[in-house]
N, C-alpha and C. Protein backbone atom coordinates (compact mmCIF):
# COMPACT_ATOMS: atom_id res chain seq x y z
N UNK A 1 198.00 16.58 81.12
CA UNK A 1 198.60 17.44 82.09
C UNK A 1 198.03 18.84 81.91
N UNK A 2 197.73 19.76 82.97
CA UNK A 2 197.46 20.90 82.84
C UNK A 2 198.68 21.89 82.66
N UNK A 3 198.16 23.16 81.98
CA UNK A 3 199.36 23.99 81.69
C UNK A 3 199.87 24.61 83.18
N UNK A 4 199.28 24.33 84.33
CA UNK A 4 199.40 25.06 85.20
C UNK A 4 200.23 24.23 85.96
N UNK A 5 200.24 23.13 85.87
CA UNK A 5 201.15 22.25 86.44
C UNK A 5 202.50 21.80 85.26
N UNK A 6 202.86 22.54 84.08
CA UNK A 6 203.99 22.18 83.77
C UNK A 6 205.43 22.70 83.88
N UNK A 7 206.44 22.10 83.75
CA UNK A 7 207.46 23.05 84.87
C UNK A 7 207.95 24.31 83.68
N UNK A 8 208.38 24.49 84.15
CA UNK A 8 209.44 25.96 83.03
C UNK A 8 210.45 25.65 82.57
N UNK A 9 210.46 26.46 80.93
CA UNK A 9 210.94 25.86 80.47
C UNK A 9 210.64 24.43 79.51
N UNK A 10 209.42 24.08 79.92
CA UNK A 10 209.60 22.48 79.01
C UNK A 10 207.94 22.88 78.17
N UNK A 11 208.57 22.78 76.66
CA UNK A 11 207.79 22.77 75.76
C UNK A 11 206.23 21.39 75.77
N UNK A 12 205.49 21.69 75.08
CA UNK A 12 203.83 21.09 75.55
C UNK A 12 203.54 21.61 73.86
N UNK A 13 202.47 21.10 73.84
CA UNK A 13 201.29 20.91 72.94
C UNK A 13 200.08 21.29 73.16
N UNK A 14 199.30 22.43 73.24
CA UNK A 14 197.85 22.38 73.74
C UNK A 14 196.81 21.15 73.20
N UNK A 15 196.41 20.48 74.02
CA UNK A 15 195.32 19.98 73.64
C UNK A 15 193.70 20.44 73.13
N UNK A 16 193.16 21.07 74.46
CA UNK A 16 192.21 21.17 74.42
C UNK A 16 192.26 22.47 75.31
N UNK A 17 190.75 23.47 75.98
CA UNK A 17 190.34 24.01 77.07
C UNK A 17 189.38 23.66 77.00
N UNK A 18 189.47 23.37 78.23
CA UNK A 18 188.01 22.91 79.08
C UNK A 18 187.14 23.89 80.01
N UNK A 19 185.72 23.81 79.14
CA UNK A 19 184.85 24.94 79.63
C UNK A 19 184.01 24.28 81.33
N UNK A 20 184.42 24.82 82.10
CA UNK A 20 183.56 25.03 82.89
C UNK A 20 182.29 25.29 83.61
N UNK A 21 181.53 25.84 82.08
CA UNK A 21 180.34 25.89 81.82
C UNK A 21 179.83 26.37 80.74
N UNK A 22 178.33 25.88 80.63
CA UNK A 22 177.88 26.23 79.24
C UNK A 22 178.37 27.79 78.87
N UNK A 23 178.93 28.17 76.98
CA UNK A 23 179.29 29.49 77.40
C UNK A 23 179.86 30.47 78.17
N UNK A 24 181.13 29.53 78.80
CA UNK A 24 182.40 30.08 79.82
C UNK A 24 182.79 31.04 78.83
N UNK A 25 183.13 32.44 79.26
CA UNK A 25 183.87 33.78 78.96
C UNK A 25 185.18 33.52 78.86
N UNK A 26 186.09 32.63 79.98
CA UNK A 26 187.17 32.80 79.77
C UNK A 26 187.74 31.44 78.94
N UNK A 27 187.37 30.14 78.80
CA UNK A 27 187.65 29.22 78.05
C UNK A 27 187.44 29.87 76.65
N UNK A 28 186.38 30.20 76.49
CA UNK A 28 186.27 31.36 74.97
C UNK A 28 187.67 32.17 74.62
N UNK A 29 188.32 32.88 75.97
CA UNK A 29 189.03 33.97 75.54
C UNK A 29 190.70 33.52 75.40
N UNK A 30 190.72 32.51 76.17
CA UNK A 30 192.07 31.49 76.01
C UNK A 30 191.92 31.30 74.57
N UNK A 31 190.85 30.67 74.17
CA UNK A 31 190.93 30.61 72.61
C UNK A 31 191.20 31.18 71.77
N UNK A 32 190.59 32.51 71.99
CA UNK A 32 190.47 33.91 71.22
C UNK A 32 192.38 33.99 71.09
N UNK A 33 192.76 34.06 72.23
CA UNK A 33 194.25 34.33 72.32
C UNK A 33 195.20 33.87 71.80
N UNK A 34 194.82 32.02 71.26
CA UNK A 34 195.71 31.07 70.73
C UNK A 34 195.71 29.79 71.11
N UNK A 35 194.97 29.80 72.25
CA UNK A 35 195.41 28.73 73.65
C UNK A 35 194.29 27.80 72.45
N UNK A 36 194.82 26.92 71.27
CA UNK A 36 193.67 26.18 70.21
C UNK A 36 194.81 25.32 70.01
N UNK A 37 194.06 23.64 69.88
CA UNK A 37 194.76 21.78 69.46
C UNK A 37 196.31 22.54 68.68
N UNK A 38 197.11 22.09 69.18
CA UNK A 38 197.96 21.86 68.27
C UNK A 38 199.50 22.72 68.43
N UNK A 39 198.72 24.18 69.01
CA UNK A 39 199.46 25.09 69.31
C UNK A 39 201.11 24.84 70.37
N UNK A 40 202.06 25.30 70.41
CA UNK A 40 203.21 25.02 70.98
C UNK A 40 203.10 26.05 72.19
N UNK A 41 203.30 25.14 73.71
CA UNK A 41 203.26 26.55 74.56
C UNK A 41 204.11 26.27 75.58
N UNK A 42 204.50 27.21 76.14
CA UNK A 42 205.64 26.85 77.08
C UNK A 42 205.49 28.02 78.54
N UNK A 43 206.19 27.55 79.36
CA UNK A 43 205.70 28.38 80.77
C UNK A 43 207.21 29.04 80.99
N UNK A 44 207.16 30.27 80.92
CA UNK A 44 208.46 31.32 81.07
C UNK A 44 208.87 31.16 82.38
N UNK A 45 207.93 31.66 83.42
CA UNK A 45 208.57 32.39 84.36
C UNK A 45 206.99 32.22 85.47
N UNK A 46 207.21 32.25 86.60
CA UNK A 46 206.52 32.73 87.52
C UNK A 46 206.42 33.37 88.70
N UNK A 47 205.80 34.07 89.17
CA UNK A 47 205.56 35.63 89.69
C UNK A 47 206.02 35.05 91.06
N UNK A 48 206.76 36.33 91.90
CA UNK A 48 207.08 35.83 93.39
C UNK A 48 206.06 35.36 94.16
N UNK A 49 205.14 35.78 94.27
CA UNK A 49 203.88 35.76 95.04
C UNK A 49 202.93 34.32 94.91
N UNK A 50 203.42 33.12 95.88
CA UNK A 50 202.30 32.36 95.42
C UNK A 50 202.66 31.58 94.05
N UNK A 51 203.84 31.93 93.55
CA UNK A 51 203.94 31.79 91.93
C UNK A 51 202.86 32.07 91.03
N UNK A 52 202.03 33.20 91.48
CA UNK A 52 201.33 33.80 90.40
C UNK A 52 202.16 34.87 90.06
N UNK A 53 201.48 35.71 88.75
CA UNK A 53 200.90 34.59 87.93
C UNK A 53 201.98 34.42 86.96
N UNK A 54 201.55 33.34 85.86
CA UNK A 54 202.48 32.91 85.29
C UNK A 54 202.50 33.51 84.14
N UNK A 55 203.73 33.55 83.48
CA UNK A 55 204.01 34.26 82.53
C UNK A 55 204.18 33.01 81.24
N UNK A 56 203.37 33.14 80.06
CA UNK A 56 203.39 31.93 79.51
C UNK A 56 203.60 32.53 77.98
N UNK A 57 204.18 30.99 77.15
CA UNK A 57 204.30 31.88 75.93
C UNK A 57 203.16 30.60 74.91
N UNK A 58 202.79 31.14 74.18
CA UNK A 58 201.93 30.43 72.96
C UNK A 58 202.09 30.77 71.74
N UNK A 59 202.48 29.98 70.80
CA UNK A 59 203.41 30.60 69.64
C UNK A 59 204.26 31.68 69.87
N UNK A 60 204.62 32.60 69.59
CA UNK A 60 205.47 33.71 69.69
C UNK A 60 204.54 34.62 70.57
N UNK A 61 203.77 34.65 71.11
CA UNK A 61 202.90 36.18 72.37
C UNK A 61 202.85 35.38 73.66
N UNK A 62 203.40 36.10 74.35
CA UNK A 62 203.71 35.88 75.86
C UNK A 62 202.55 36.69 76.36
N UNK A 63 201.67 36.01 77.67
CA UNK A 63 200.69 36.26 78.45
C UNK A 63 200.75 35.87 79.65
N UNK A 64 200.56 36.79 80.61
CA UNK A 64 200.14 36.50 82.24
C UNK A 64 198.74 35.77 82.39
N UNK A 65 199.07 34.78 82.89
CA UNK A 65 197.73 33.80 83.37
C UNK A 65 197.95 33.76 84.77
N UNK A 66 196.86 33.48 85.61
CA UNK A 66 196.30 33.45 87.16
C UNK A 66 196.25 31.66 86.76
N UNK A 67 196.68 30.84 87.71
CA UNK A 67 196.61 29.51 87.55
C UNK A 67 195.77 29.24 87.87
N UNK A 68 194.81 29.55 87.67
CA UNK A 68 193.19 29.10 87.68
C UNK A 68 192.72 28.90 86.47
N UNK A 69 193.36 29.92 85.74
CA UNK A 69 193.04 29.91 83.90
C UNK A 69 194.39 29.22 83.62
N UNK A 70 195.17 29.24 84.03
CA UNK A 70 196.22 27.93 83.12
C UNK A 70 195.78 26.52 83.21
N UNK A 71 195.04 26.32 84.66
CA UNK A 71 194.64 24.96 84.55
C UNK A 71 193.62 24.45 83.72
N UNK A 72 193.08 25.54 83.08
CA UNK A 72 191.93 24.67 82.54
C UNK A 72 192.35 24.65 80.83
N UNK A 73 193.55 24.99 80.76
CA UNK A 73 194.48 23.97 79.52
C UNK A 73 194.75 22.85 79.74
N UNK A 74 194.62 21.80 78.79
CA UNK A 74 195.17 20.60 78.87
C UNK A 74 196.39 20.30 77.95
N UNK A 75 197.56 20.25 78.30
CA UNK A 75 198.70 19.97 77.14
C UNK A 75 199.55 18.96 77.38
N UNK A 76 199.85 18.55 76.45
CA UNK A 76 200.52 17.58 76.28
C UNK A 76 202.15 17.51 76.25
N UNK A 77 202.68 16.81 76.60
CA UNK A 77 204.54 16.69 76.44
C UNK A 77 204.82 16.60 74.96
N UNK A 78 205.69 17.43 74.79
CA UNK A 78 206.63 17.10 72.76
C UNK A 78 207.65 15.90 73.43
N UNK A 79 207.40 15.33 72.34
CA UNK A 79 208.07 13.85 71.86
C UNK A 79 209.45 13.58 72.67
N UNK A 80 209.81 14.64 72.53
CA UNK A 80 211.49 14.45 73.28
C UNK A 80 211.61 14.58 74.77
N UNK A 81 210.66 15.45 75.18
CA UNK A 81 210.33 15.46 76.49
C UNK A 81 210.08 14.17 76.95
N UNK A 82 208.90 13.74 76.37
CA UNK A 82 207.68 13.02 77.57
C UNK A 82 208.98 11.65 77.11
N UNK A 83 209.83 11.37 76.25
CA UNK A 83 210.72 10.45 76.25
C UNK A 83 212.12 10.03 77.37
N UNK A 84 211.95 11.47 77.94
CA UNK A 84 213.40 11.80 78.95
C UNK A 84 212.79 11.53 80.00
N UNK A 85 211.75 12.00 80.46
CA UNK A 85 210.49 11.99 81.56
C UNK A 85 210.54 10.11 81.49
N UNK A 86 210.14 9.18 80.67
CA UNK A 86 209.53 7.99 80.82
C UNK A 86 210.65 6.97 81.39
């Protein structure tokens, strides 16, 4: 699932980011930020407009993402979730 499509409120797992191209700037900078396997992230809030942009949290630092850059997270459901969901 992409981070850009998960609802608010419901905790995830980063998987991966997926570069777009050789030496993508911003798949790099998601990284730089936290957006790395393993990490816990969750989607706060989103903006009136369009629902941009989104206000997201990754470990404890909250960041505005444009859902163009949230989608190219891939995360996963925590255990208790993707169990209520099935």
């Amino acid at each position: 699932m992409k981070l850009s499509e998960l609802p608010r409120r419901t905790a995830a797992t980063v998987d991966a980011v997926e570069d777009q191209s050789p030496n993508d700037a911003i798949a790099r900078r998601l990284r730089e930020l936290g957006f790395v396997r393993g990490e816990r992230v969750e989607v706060m809030a989103a903006g009136p407009v369009a629902r941009e942009p989104l206000l997201v949290q990754v470990g404890f630092t909250r960041f505005a993402l444009r859902r163009t850059e949230a989608a190219r997270v891939q995360v996963l459901l925590d255990d208790a979730v993707a169990g209520a969901v099935a």
